[in-house]
C-alpha atoms as a PDB file:
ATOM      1  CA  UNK A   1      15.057 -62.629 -12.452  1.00  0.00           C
ATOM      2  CA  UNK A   2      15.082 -59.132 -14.090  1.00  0.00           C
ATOM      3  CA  UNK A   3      15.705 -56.053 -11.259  1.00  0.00           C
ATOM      4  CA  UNK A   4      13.651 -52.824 -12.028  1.00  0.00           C
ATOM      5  CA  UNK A   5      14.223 -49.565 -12.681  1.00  0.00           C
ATOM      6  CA  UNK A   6      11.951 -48.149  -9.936  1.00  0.00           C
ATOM      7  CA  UNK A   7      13.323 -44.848 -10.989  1.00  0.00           C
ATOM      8  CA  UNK A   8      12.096 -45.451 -14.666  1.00  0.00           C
ATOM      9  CA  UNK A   9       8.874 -47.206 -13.042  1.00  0.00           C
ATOM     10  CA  UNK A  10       8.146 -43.544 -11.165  1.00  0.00           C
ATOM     11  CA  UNK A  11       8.519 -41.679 -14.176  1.00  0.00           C
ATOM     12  CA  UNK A  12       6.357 -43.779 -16.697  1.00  0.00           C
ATOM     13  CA  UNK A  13       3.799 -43.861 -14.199  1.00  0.00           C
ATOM     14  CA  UNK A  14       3.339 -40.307 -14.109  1.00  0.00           C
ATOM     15  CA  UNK A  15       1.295 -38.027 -16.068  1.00  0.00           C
ATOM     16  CA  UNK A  16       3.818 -36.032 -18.641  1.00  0.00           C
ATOM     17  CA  UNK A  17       3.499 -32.521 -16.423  1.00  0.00           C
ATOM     18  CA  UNK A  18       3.980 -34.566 -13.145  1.00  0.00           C
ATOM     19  CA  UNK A  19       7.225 -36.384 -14.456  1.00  0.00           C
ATOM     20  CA  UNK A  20       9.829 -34.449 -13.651  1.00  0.00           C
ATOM     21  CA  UNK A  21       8.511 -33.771 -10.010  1.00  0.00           C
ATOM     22  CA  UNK A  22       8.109 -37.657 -10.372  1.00  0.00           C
ATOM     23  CA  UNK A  23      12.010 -37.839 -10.692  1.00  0.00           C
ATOM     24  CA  UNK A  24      13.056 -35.494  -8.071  1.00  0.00           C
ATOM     25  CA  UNK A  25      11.041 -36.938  -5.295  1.00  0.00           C
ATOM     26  CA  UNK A  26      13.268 -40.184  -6.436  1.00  0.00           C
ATOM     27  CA  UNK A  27      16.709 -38.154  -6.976  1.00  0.00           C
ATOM     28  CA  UNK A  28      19.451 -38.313  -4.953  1.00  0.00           C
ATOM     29  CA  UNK A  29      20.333 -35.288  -2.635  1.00  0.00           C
ATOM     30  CA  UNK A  30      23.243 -34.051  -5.224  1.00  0.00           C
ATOM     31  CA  UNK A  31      21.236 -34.825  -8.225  1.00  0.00           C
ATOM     32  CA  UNK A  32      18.141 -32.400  -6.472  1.00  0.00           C
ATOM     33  CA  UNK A  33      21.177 -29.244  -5.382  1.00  0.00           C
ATOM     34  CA  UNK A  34      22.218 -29.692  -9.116  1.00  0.00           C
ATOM     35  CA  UNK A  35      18.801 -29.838 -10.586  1.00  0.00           C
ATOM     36  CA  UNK A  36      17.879 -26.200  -8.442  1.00  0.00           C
ATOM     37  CA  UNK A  37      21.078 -24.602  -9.687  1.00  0.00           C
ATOM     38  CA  UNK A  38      20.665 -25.067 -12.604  1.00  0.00           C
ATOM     39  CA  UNK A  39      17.349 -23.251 -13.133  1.00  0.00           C
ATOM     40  CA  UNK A  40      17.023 -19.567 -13.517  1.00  0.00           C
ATOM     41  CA  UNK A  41      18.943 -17.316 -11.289  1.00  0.00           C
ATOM     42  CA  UNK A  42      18.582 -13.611 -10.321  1.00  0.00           C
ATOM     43  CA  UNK A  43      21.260 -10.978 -10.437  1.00  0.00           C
ATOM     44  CA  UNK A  44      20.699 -10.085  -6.706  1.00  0.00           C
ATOM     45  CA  UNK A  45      18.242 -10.372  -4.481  1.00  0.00           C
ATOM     46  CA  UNK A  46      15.057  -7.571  -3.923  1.00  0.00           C
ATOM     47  CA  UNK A  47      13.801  -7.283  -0.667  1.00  0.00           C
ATOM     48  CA  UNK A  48      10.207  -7.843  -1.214  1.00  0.00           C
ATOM     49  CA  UNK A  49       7.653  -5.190   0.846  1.00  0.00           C
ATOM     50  CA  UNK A  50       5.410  -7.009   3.112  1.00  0.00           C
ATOM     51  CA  UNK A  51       2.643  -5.178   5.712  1.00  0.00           C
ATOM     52  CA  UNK A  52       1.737  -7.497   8.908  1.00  0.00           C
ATOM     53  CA  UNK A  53      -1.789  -8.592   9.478  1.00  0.00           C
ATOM     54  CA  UNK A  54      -2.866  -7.824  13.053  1.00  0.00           C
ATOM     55  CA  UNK A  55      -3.053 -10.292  15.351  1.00  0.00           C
ATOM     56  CA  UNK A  56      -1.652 -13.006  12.728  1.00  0.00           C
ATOM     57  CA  UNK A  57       1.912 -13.948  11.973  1.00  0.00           C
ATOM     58  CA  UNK A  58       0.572 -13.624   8.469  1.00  0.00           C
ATOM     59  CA  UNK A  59       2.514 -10.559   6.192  1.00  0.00           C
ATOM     60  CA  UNK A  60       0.477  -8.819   3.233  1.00  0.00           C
ATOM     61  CA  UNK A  61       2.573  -8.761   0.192  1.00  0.00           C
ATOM     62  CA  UNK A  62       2.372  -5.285  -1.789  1.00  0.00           C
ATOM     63  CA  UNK A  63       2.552  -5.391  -5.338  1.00  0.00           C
ATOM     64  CA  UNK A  64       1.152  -1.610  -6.246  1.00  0.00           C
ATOM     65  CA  UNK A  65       0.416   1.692  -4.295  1.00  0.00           C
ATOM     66  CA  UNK A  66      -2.537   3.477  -5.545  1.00  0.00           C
ATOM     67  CA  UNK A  67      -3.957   7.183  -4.663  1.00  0.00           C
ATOM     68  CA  UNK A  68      -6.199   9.235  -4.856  1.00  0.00           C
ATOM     69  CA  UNK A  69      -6.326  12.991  -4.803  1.00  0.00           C
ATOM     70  CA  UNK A  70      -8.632  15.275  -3.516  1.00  0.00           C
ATOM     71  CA  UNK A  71     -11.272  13.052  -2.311  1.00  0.00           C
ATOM     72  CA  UNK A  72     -12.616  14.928   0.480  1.00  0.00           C
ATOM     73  CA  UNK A  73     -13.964  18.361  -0.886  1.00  0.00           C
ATOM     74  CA  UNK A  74     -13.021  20.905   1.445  1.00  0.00           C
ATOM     75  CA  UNK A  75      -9.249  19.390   1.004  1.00  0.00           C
ATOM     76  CA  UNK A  76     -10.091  20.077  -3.089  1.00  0.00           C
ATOM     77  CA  UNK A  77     -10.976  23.844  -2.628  1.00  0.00           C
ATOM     78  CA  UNK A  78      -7.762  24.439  -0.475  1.00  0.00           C
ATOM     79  CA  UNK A  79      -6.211  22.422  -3.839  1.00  0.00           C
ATOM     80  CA  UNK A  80      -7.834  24.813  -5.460  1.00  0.00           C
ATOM     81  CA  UNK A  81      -9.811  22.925  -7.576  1.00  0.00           C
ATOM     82  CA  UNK A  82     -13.958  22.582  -7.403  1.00  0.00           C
ATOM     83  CA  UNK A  83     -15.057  18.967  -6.259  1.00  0.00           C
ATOM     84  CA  UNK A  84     -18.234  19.558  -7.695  1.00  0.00           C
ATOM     85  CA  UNK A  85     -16.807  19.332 -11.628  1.00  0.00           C
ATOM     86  CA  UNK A  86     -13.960  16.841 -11.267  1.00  0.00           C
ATOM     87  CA  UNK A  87     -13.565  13.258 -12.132  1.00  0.00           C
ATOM     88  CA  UNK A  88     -11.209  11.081  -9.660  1.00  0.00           C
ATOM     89  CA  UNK A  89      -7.541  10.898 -10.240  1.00  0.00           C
ATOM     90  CA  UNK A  90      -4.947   8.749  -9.220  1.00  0.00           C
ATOM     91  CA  UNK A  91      -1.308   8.461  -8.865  1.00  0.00           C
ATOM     92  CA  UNK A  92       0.910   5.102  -7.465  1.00  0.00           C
ATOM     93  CA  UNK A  93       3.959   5.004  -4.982  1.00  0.00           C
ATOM     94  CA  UNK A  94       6.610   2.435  -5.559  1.00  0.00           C
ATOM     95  CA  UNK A  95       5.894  -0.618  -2.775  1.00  0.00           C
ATOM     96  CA  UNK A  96       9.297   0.308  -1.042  1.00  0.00           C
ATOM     97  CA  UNK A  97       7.769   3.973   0.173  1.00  0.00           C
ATOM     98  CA  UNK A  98       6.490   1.535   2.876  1.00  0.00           C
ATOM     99  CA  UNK A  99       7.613   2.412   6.160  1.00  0.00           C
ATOM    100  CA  UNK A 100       5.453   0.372   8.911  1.00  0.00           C
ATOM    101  CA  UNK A 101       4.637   1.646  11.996  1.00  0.00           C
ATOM    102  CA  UNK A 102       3.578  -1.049  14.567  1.00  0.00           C
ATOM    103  CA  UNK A 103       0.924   0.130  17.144  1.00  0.00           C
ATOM    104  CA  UNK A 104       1.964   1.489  20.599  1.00  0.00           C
ATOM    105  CA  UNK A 105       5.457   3.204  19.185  1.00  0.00           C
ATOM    106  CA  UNK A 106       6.568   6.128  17.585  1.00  0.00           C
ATOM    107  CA  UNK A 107       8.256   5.483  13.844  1.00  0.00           C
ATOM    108  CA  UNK A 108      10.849   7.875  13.231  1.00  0.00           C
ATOM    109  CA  UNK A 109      10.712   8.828   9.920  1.00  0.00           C
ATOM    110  CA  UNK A 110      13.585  11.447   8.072  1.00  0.00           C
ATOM    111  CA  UNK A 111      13.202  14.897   6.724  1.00  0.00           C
ATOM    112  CA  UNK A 112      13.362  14.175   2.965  1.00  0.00           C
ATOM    113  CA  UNK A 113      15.805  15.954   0.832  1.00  0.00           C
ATOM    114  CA  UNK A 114      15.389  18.496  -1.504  1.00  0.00           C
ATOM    115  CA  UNK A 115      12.376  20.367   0.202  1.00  0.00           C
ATOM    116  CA  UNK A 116      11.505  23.042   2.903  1.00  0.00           C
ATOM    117  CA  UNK A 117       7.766  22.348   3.035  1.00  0.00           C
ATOM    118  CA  UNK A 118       7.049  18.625   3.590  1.00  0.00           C
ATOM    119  CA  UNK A 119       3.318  18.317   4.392  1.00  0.00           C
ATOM    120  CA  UNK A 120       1.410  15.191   6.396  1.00  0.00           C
ATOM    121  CA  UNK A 121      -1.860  13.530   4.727  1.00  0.00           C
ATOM    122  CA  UNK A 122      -3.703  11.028   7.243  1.00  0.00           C
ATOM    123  CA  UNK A 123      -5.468   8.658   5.042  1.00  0.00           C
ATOM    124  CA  UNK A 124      -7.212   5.027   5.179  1.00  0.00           C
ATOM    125  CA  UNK A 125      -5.804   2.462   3.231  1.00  0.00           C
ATOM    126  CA  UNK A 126      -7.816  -0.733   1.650  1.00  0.00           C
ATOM    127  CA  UNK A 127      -5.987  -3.769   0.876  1.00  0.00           C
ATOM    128  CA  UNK A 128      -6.902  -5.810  -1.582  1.00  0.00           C
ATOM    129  CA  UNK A 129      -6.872  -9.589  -1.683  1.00  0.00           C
ATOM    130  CA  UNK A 130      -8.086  -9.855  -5.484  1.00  0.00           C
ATOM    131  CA  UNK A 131      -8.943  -7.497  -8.167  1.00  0.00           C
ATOM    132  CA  UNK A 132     -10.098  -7.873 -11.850  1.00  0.00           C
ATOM    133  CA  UNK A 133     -10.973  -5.524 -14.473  1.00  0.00           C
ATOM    134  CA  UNK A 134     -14.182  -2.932 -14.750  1.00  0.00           C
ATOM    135  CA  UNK A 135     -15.444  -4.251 -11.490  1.00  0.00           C
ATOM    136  CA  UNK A 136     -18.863  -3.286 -10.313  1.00  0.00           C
ATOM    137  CA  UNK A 137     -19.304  -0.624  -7.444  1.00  0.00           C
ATOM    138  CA  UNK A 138     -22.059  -3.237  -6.000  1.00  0.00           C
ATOM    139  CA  UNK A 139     -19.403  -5.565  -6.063  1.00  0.00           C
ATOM    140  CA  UNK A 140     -15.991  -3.627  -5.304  1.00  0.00           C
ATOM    141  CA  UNK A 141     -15.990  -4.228  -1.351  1.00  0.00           C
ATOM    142  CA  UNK A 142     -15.721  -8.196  -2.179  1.00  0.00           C
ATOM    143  CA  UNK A 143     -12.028  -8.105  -3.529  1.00  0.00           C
ATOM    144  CA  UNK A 144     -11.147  -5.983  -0.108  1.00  0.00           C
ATOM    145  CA  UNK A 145      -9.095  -8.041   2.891  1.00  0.00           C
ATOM    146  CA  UNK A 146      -8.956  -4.969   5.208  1.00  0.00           C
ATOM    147  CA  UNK A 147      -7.648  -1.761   6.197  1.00  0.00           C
ATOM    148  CA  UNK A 148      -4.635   0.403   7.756  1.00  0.00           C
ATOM    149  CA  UNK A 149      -4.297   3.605   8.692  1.00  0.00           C
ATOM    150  CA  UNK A 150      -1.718   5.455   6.278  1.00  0.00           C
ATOM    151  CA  UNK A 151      -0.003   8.796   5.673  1.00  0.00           C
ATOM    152  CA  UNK A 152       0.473  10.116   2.311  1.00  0.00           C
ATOM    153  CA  UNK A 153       3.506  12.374   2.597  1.00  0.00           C
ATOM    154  CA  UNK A 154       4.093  15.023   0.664  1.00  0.00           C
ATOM    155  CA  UNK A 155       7.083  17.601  -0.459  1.00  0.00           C
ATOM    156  CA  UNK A 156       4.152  20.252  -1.225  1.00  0.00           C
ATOM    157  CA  UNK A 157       6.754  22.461  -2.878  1.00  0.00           C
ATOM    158  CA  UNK A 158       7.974  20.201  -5.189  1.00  0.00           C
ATOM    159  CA  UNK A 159       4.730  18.809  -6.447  1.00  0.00           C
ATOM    160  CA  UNK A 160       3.427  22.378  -6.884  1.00  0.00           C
ATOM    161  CA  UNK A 161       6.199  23.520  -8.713  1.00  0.00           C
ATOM    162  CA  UNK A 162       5.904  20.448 -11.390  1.00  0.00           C
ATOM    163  CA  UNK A 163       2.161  21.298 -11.492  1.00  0.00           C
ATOM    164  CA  UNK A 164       2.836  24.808 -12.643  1.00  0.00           C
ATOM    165  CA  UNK A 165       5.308  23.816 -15.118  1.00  0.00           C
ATOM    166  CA  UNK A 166       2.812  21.258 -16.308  1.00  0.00           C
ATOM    167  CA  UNK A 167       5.052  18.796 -15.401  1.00  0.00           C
ATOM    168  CA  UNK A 168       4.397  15.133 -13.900  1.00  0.00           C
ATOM    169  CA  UNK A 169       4.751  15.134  -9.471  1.00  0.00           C
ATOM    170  CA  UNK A 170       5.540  12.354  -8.953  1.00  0.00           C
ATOM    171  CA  UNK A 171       8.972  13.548  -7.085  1.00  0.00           C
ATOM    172  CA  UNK A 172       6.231  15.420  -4.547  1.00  0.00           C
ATOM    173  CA  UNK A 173       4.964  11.922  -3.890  1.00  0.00           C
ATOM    174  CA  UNK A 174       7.002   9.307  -4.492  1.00  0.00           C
ATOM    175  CA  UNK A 175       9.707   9.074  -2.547  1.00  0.00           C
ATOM    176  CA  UNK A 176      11.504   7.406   0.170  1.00  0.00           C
ATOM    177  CA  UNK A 177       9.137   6.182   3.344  1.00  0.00           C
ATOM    178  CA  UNK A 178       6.386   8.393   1.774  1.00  0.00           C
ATOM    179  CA  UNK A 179       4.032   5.484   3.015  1.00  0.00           C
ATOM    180  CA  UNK A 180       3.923   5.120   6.436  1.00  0.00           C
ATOM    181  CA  UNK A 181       1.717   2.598   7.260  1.00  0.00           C
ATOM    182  CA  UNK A 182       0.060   0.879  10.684  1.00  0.00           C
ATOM    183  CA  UNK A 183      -0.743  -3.124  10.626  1.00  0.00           C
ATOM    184  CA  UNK A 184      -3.783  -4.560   8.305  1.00  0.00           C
ATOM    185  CA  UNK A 185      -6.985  -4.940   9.671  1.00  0.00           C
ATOM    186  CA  UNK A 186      -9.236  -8.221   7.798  1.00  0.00           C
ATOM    187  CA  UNK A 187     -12.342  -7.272   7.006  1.00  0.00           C
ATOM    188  CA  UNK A 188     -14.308 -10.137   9.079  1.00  0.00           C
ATOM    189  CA  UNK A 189     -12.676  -8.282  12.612  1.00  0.00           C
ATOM    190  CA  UNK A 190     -12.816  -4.282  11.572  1.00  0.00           C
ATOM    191  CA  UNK A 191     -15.917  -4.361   8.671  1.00  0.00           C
ATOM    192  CA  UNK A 192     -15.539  -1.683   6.183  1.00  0.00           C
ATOM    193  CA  UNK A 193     -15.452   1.639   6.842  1.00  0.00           C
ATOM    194  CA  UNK A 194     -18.205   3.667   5.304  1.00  0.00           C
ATOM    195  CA  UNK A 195     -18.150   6.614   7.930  1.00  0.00           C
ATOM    196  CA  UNK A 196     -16.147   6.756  11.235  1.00  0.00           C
ATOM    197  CA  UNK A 197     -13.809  10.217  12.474  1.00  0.00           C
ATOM    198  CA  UNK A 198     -10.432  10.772  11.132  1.00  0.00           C
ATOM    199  CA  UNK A 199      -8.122  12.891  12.220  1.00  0.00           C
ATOM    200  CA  UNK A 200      -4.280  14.343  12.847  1.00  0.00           C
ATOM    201  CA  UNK A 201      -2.570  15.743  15.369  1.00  0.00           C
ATOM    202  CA  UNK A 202       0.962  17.544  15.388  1.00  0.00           C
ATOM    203  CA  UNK A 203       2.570  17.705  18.728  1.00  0.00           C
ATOM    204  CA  UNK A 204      -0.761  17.265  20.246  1.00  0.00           C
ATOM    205  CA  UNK A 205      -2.581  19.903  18.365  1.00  0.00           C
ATOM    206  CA  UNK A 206      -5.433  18.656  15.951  1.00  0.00           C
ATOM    207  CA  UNK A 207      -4.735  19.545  12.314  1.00  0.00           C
ATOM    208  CA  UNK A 208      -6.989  17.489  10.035  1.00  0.00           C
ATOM    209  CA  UNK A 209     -10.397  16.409  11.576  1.00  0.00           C
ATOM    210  CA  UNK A 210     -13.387  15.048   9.360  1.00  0.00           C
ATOM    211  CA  UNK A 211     -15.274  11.740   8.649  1.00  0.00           C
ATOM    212  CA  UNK A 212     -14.923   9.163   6.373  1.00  0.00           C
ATOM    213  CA  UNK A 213     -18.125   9.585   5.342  1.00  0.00           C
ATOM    214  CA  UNK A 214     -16.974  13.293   3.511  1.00  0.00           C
ATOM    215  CA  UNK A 215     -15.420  11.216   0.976  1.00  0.00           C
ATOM    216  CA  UNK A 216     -16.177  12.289  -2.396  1.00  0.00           C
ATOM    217  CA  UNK A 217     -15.456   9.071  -3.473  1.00  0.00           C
ATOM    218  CA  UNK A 218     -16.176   5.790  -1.684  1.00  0.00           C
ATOM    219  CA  UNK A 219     -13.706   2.849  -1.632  1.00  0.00           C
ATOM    220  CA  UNK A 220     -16.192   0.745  -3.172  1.00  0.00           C
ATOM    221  CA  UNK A 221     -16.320   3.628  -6.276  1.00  0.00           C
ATOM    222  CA  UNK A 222     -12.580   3.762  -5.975  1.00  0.00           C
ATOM    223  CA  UNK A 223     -12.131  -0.031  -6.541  1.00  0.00           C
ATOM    224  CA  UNK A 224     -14.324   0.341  -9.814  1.00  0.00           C
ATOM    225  CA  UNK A 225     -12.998   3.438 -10.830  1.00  0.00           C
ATOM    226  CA  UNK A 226      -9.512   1.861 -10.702  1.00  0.00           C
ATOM    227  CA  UNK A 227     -10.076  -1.040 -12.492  1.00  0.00           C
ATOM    228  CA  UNK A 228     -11.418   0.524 -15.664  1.00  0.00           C
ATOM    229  CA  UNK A 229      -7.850   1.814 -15.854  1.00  0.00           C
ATOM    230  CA  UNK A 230      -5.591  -1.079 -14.458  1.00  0.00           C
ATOM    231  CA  UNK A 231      -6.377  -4.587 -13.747  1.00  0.00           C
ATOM    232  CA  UNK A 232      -6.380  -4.790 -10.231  1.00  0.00           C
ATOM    233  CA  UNK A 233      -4.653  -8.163  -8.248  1.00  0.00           C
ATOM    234  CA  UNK A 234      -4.031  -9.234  -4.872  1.00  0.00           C
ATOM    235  CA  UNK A 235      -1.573  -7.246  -2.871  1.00  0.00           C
ATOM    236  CA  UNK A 236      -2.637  -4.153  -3.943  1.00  0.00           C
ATOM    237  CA  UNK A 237      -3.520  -0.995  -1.865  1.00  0.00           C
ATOM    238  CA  UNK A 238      -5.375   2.264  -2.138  1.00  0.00           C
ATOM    239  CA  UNK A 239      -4.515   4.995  -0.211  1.00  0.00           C
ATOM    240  CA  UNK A 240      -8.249   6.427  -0.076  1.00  0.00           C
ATOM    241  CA  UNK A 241      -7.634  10.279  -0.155  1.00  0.00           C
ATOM    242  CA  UNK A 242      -7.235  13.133   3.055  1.00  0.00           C
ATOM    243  CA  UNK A 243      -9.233  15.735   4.660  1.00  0.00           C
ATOM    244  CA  UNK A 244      -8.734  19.295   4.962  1.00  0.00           C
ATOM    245  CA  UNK A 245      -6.206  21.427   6.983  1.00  0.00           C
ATOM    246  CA  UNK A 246      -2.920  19.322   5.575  1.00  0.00           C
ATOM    247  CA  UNK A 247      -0.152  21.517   5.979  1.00  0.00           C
ATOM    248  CA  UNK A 248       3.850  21.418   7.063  1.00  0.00           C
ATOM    249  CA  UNK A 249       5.977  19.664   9.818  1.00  0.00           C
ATOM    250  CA  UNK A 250       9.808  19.652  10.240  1.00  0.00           C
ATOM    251  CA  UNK A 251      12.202  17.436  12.520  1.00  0.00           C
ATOM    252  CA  UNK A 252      11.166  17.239  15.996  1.00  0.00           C
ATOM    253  CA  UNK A 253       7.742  17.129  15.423  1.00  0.00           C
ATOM    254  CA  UNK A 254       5.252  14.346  16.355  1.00  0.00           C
ATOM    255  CA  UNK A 255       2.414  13.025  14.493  1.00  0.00           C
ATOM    256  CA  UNK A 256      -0.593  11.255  15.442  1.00  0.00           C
ATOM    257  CA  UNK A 257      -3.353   9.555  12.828  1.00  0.00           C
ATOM    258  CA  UNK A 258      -6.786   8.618  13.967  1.00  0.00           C
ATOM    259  CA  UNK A 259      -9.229   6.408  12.052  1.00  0.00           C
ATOM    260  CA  UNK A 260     -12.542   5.417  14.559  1.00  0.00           C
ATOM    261  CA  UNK A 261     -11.889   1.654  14.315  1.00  0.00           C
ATOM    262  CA  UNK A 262      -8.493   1.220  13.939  1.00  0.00           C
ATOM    263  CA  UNK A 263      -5.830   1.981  16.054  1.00  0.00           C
ATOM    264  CA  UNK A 264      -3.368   5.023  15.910  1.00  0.00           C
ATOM    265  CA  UNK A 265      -0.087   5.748  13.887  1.00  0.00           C
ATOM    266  CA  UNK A 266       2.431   7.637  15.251  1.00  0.00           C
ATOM    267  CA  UNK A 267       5.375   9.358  13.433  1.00  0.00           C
ATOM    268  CA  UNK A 268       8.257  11.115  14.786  1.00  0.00           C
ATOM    269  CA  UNK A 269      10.299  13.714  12.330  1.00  0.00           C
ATOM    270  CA  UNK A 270      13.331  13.164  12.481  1.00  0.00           C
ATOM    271  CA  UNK A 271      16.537  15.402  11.120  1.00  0.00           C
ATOM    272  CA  UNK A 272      17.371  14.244   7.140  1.00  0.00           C
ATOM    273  CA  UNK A 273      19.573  11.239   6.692  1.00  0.00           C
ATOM    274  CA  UNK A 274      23.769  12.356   6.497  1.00  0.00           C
END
């Protein structure tokens, strides 16, 4: 009596795209190590950045920083620009300017280098759990998963410098831990945030204080806004714009964000790294 191949059986059975997974579920341990190894490998390995979702063990992988400037219009006029004229702009952060800040603790966070007037920027943040392109205001809260509070930081000096040489900022913004961050809120426990006080305080004095609702731009518009310009994907976040009154800190001093809703974010300066 003829013995069968039941390895040859396994793989004839199978559809053509399932037969190779049809011939490692039958392949010896060595034959399955030699079989990984030999597929693509990376030079080294990236940390990837990753948020946590409150009150999950779930993490929130970034894939692109967004923001946008000037969205509340007293914060324009002390810009010096005129909210009444402008369009929306926005600018990214790479994903490692992440620095999270869990609730209940104070992050300490290092004097950048090359500045002397490194200015805070409490914002809200959106997280996105899909995207698309040209996406309808009416339909722009749909692709949100929830919210954080965040802090846009800023080395004021150097991105007004560039801007009077007519030069790109991005040095002013995007930089190391620019992007502290508090824990993602899902939408089905928080809702969105339409209107609701924001604030910050620096060592107990209150700096910025407005409401969400003095957004020039809505998330919703900011989502749509976005997309005619990028397509937009899971794992993206917006940093949604500040209020008015942003202005310097140096090491030693304490921060404290406020979005109604959400809870705080707390930042400690600390002296620049050796």
């Amino acid at each position: 009596m003829m013995t069968t191949n039941r390895r040859a059986v396994l793989g004839a059975a199978l559809p053509l795209g399932a037969a190779g997974m049809g011939a490692a579920l039958v392949a010896a341990p060595g034959e399955a190590a030699a079989q990984v190894a030999s597929g693509p490998r990376t030079l080294f390995e990236v940390p990837p950045t990753t948020i946590p979702v409150a009150g999950s063990e779930m993490r929130f992988p970034v894939r692109r920083i967004y923001c946008i400037g000037r969205n509340y219009a007293a914060h324009a006029r002390e810009m010096g620009s005129d909210p009444n004229r402008e369009p929306p702009f926005f600018f990214q952060k790479p994903t490692d300017a992440i620095q999270f800040v869990a609730p209940g603790t104070v992050g300490d966070h290092p004097y950048p280098p090359l500045t002397r007037n490194y200015h805070y920027e409490v914002e809200l943040v959106a997280a996105l759990k899909s995207g698309g392109r040209n996406i309808p205001i009416d339909r722009a809260l749909d692709h949100v998963y929830g919210y954080a509070v965040g802090l846009d930081m800023t080395r004021r000096d150097l991105q007004r410098a560039l801007g009077d040489e007519k030069k790109p900022w991005e040095i002013g913004k995007s930089f190391d831990r620019s992007a502290p961050i508090g824990p993602i809120h899902p939408v089905e426990r928080v809702g969105h945030f339409k209107d609701g006080a924001i604030s910050l305080a620096v060592n107990g004095t209150v700096k910025q204080s407005s409401d969400l609702k003095n957004m020039i731009w809505s998330v919703a518009e900011q989502i749509s806004k976005l997309s005619e310009a990028f397509e937009l994907k899971a794992g993206d976040i917006i940093y949604s714009g500040t209020p008015e009154n942003v202005g310097p800190v140096v090491a030693g001093d304490v921060m404290l964000c406020k979005i109604q809703g959400l809870p705080d974010l707390s930042v400690r300066v600390t002296p620049p790294l050796a």
